[in-house]
Protein backbone atom coordinates (compact mmCIF):
# COMPACT_ATOMS: atom_id res chain seq x y z
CA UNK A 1 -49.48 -59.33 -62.68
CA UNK A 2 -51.57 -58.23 -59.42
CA UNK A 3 -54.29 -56.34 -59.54
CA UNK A 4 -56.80 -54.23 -57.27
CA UNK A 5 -58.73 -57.21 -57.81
CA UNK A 6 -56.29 -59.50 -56.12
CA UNK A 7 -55.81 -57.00 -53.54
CA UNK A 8 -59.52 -56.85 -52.61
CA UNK A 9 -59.95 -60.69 -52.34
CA UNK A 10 -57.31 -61.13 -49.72
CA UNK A 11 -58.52 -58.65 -47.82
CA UNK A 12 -62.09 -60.43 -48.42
CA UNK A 13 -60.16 -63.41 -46.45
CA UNK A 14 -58.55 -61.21 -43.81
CA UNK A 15 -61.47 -59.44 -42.74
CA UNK A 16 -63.63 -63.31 -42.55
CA UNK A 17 -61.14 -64.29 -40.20
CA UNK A 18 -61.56 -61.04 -37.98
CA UNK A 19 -65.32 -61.75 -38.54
CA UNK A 20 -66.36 -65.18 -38.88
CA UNK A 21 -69.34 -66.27 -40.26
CA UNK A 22 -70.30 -62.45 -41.27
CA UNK A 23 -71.26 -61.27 -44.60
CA UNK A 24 -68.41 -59.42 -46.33
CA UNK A 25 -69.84 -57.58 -49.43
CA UNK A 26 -67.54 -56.68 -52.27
CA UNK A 27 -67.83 -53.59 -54.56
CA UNK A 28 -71.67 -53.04 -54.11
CA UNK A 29 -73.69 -52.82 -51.15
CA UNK A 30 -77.30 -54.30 -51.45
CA UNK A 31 -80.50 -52.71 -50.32
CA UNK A 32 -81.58 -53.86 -46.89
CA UNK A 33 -77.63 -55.86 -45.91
CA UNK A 34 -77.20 -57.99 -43.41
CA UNK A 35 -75.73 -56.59 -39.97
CA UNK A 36 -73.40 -56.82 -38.59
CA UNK A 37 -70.99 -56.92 -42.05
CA UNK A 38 -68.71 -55.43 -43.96
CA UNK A 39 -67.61 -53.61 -47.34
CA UNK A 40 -65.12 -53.47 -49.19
CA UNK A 41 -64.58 -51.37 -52.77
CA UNK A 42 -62.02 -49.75 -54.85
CA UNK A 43 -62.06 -46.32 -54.48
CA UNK A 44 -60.00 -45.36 -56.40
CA UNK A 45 -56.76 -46.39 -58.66
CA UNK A 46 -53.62 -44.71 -60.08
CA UNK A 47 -50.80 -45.18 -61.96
CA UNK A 48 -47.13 -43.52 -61.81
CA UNK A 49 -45.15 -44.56 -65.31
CA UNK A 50 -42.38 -42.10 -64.24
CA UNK A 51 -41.47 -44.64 -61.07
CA UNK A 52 -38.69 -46.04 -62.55
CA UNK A 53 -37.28 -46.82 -65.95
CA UNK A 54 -38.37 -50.01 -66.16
CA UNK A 55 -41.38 -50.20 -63.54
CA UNK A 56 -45.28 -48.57 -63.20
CA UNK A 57 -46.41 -47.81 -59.76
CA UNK A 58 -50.06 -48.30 -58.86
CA UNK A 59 -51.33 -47.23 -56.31
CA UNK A 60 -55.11 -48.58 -55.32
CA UNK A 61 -57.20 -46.61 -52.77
CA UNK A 62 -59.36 -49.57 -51.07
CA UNK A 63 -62.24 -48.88 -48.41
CA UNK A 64 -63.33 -51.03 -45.70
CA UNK A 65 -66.52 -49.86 -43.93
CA UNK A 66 -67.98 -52.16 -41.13
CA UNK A 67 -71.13 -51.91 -39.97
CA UNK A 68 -72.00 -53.67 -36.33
CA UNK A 69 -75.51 -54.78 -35.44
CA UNK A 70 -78.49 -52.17 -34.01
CA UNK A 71 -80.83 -52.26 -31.53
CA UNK A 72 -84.49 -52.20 -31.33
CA UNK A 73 -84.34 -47.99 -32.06
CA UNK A 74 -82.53 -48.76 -34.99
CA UNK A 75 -79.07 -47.18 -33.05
CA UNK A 76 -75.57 -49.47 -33.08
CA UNK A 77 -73.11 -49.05 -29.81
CA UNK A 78 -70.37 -46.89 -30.01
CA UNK A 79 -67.68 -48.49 -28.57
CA UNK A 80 -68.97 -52.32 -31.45
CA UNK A 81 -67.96 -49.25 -34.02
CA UNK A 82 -64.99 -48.47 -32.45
CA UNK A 83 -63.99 -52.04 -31.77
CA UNK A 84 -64.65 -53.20 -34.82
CA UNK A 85 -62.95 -50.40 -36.84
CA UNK A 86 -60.01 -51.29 -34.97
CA UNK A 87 -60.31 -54.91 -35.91
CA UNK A 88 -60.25 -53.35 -39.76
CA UNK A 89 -56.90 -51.57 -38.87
CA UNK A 90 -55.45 -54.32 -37.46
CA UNK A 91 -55.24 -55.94 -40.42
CA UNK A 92 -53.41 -53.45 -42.53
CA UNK A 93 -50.52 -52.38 -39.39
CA UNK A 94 -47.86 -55.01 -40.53
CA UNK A 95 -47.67 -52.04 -43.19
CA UNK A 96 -48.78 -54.56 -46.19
CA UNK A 97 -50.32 -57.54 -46.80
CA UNK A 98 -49.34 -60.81 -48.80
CA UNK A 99 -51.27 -61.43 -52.30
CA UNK A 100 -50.03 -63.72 -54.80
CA UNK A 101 -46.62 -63.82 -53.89
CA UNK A 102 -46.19 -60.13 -53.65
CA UNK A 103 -46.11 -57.64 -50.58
CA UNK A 104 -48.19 -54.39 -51.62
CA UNK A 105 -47.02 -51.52 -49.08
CA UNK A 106 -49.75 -50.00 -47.27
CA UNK A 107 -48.70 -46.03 -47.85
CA UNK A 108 -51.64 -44.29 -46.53
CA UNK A 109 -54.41 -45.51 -43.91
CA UNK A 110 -57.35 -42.78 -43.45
CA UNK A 111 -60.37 -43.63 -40.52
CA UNK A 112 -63.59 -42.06 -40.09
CA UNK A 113 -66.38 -43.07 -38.22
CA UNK A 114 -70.44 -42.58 -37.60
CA UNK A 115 -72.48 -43.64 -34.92
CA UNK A 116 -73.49 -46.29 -37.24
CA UNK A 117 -70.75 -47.53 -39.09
CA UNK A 118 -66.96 -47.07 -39.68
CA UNK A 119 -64.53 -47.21 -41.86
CA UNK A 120 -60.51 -47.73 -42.75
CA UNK A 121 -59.29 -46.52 -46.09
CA UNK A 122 -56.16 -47.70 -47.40
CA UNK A 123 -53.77 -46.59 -49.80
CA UNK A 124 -51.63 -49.37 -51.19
CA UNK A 125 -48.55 -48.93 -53.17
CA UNK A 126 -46.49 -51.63 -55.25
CA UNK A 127 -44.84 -51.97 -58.65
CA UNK A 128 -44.78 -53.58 -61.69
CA UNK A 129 -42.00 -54.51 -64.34
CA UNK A 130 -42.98 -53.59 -67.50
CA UNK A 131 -42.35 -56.92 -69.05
CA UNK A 132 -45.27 -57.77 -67.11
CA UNK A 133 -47.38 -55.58 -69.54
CA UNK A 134 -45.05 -56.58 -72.93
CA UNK A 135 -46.06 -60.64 -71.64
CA UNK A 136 -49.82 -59.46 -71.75
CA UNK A 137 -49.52 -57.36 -75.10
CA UNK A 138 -47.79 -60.19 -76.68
CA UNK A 139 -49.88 -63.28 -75.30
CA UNK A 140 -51.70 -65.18 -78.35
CA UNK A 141 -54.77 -63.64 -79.65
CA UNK A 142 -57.54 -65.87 -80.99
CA UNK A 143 -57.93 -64.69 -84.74
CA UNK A 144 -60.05 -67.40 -86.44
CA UNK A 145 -63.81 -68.61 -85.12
CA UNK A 146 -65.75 -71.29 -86.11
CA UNK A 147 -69.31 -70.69 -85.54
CA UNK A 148 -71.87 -73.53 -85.73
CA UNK A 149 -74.86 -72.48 -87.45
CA UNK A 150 -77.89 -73.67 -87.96
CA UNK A 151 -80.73 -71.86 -90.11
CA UNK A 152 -84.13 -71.94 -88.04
CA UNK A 153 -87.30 -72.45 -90.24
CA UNK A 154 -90.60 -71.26 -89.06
């Protein structure tokens, strides 16, 4: 089964490659980050049942927002935002991207850009057998626990 999850950590290892040695920050940004970096999150993710008989499209919206270093007035360069926005696109124009054996499609790319960062947001589409989610609703479930206790005396 792949999921946005999966998705997100290869692109984790695409974007360190464009950007070695640069902190890439998944899912939440922390006060006072490092630049230059980068972001990426799951915007936003959907499901199409009616696909196919037998598969579920998903469709995860991911964002990548880069943001380059600034100078001493606290202002970054526009062409770095440019440049390095491009460097985000670059890795999503084969059209998809290779996680775990499967080839999500890349169906939507949207840009926008500041004066102090920029970003690429990608739509990906791929599908899913359902088997995939009959293996999961049928995998064992733990029904008995043994607990180990211990009475405390005060």
């Amino acid at each position: 089964m792949l999921y946005p999850q999966d998705i997100i950590d290869r692109l984790k290892e695409l974007v360190e490659e464009k950007f070695p040695g640069e902190p890439v920050y998944l899912d939440t940004l922390p006060n006072g980050f490092q630049r230059p970096s980068n972001y990426i999150t799951l915007g936003k993710f959907t499901g199409d049942a009616g696909f196919a008989p037998r598969l579920v499209e998903f469709s995860p919206v991911i964002e990548l927002v880069t943001f380059p270093e600034r100078d001493a007035h606290a202002l970054s360069s526009q062409r770095e935002v440019n440049r390095r926005q491009m460097l985000l696109t670059a890795i999503l124009m084969p059209g998809f991207i290779k996680v775990k054996g499967r080839a999500p499609k890349v169906a939507k790319l949207e840009l926008e850009g500041g004066t102090d960062f920029a970003s690429v947001t990608a739509t990906f589409s791929y599908a899913v057998s359902r088997e995939e989610f009959l293996e999961l609703e049928n995998a064992p479930v733990m029904e008995e626990f043994a607990f180990n206790v211990r009475e405390r005396k005060e």
